[in-house]
C-alpha atoms as a PDB file:
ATOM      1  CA  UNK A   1     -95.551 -61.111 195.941  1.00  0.00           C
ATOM      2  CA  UNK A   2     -91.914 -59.643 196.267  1.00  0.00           C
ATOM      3  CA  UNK A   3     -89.498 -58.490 199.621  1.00  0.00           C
ATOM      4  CA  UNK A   4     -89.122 -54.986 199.258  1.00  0.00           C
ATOM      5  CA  UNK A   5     -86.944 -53.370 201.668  1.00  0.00           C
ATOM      6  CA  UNK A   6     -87.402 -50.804 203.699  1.00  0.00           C
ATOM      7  CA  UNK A   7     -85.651 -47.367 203.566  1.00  0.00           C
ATOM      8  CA  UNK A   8     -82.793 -46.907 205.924  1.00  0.00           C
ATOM      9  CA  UNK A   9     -84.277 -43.513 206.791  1.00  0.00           C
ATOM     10  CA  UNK A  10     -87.847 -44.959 208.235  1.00  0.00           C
ATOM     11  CA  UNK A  11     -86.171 -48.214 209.881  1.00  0.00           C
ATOM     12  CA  UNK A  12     -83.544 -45.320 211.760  1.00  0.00           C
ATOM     13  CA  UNK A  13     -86.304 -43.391 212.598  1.00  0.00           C
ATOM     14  CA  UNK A  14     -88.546 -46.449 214.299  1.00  0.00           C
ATOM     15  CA  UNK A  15     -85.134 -47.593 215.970  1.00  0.00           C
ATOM     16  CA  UNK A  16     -84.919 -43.936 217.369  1.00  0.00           C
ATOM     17  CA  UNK A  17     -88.537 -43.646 217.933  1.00  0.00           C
ATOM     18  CA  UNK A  18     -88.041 -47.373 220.114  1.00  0.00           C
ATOM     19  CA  UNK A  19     -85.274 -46.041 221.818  1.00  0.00           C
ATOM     20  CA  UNK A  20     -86.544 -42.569 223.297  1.00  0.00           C
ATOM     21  CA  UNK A  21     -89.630 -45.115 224.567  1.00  0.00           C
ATOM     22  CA  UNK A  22     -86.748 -47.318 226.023  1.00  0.00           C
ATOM     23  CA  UNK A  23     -86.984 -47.632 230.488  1.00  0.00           C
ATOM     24  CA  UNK A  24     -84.197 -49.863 230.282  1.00  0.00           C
ATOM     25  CA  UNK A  25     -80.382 -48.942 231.179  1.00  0.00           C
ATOM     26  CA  UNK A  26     -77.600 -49.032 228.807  1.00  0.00           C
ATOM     27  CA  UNK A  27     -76.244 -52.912 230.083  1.00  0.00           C
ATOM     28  CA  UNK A  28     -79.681 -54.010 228.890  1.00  0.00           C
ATOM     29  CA  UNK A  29     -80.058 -53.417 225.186  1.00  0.00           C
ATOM     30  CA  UNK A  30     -76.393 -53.816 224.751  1.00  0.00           C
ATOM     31  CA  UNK A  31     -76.856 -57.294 226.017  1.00  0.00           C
ATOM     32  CA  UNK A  32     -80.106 -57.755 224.443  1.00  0.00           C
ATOM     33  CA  UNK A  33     -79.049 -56.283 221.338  1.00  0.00           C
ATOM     34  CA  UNK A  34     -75.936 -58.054 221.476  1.00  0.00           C
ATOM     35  CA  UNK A  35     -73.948 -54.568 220.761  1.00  0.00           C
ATOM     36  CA  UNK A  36     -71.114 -52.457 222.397  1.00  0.00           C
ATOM     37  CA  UNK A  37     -72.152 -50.885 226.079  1.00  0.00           C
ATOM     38  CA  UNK A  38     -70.676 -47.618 224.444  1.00  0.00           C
ATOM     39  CA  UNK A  39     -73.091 -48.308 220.763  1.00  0.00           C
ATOM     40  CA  UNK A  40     -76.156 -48.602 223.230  1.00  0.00           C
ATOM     41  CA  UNK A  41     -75.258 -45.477 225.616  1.00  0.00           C
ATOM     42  CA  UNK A  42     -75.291 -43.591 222.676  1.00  0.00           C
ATOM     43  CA  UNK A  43     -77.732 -44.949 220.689  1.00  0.00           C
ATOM     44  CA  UNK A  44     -80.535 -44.044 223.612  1.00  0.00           C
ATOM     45  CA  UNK A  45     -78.774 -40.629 224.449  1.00  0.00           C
ATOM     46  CA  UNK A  46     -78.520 -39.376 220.636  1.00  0.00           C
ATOM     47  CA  UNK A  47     -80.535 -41.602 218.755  1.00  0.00           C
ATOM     48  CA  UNK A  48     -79.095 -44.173 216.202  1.00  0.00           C
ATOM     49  CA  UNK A  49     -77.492 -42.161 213.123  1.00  0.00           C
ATOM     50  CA  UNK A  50     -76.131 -43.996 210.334  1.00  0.00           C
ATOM     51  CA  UNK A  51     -74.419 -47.489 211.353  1.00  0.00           C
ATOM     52  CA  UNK A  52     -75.867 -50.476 209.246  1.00  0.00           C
ATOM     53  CA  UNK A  53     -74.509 -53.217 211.779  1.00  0.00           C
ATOM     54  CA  UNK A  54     -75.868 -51.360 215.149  1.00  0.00           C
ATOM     55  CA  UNK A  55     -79.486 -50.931 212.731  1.00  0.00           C
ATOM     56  CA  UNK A  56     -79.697 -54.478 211.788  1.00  0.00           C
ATOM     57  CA  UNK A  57     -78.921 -55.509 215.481  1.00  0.00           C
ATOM     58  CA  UNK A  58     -81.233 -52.950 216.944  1.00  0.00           C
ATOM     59  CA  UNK A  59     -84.041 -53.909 214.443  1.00  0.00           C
ATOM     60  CA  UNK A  60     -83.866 -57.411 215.330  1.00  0.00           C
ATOM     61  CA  UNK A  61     -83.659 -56.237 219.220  1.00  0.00           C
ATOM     62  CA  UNK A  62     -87.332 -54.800 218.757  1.00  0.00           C
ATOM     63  CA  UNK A  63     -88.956 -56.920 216.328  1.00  0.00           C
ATOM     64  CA  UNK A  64     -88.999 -54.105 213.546  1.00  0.00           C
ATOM     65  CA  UNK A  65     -88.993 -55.974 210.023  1.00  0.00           C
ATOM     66  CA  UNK A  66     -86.242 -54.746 207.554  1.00  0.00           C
ATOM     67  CA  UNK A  67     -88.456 -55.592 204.660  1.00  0.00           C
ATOM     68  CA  UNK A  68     -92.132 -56.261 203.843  1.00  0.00           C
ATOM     69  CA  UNK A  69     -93.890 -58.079 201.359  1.00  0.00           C
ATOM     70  CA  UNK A  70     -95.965 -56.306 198.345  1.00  0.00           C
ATOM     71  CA  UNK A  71     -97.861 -57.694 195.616  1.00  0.00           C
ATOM     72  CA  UNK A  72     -96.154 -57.390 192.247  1.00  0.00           C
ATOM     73  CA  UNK A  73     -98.593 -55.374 189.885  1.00  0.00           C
ATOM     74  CA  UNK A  74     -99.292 -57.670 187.162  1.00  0.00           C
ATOM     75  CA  UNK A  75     -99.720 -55.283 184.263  1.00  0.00           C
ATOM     76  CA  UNK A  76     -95.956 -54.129 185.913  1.00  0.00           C
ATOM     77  CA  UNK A  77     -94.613 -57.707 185.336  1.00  0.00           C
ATOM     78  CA  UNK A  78     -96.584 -58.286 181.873  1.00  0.00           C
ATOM     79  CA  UNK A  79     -94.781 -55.023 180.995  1.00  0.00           C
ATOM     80  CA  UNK A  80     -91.386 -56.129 182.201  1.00  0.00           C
ATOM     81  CA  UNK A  81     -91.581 -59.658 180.841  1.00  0.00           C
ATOM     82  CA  UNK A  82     -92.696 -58.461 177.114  1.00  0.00           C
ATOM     83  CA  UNK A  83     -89.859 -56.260 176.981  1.00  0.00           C
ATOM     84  CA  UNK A  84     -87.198 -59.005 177.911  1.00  0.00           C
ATOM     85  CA  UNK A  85     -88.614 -61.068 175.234  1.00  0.00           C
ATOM     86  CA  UNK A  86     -88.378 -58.147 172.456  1.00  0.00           C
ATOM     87  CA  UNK A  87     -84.529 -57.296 173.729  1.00  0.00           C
ATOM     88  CA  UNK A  88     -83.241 -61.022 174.030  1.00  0.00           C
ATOM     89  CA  UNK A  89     -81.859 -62.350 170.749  1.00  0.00           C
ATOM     90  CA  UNK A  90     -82.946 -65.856 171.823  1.00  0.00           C
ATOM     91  CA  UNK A  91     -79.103 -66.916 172.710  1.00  0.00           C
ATOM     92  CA  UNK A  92     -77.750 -68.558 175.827  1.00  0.00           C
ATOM     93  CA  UNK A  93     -74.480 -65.544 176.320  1.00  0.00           C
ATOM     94  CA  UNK A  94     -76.937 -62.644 175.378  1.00  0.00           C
ATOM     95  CA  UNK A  95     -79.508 -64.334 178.079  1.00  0.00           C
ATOM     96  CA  UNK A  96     -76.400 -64.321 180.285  1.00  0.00           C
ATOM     97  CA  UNK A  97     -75.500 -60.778 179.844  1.00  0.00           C
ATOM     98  CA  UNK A  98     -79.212 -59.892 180.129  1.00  0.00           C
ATOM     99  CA  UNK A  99     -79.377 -61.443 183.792  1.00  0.00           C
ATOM    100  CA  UNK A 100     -76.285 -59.829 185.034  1.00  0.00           C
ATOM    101  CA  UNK A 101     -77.577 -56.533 183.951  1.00  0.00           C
ATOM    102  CA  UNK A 102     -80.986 -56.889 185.764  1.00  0.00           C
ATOM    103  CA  UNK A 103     -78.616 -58.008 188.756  1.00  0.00           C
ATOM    104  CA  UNK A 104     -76.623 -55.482 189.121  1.00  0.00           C
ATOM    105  CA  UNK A 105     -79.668 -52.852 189.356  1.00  0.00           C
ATOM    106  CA  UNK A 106     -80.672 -54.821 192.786  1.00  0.00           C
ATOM    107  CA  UNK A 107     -78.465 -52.301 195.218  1.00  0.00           C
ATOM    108  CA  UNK A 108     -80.259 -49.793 193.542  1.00  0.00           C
ATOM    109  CA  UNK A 109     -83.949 -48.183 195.038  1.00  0.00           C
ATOM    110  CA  UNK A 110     -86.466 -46.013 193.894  1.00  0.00           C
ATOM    111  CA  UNK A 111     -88.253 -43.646 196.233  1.00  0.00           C
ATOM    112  CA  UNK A 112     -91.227 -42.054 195.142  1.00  0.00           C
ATOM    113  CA  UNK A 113     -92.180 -38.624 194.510  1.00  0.00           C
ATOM    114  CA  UNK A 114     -93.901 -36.888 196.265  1.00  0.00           C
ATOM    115  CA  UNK A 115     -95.301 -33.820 194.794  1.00  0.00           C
END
């Protein structure tokens, strides 16, 4: 099992989804949300756009999960594993340089295609 997070594109579109269902006033999701009066007029008036702060806030405002949990495919990790052992030279500075590089792909995501 991993966290995979969820696209900013579907959690904007829940938040906006949330907000047009919203009967409350401005005063109350800014204090709920713990955001700026202004940030929750105009989230509810024009829907939430592209502000990661005001997303995580609003997100946590409506219970909306920023990430879920998927099983790892095994064959995926067998696959992933055997090919660490055939790159790694077996020394502690390559092993090093190995688990930076695998690090530094983490900001990076992968949507799928769809045909």
């Amino acid at each position: 099992m991993r966290k995979v997070q969820i696209s900013k594109e579907q959690l904007i579109n829940e938040i906006n989804e949330r907000l047009r269902k919203w009967n409350g006033d401005y005063k109350a999701l800014a204090d709920g949300a713990h955001i700026n009066y202004h940030a929750a007029r105009r989230a509810i008036m024009h829907g939430l756009k592209n502000n990661t702060k005001l997303l995580s806030n609003l997100c946590t405002f409506f219970g909306i999960e920023m990430e879920r949990v998927e099983e790892v495919q095994n064959d995926t990790f067998e696959t992933l594993t055997s090919i660490l052992r055939e790159t790694w030279d077996g020394t502690e500075p390559h092993a090093e340089l190995l688990q930076s590089l695998i690090k530094s792909t983490k900001p990076f995501k992968v949507q799928e295609r769809v045909n």
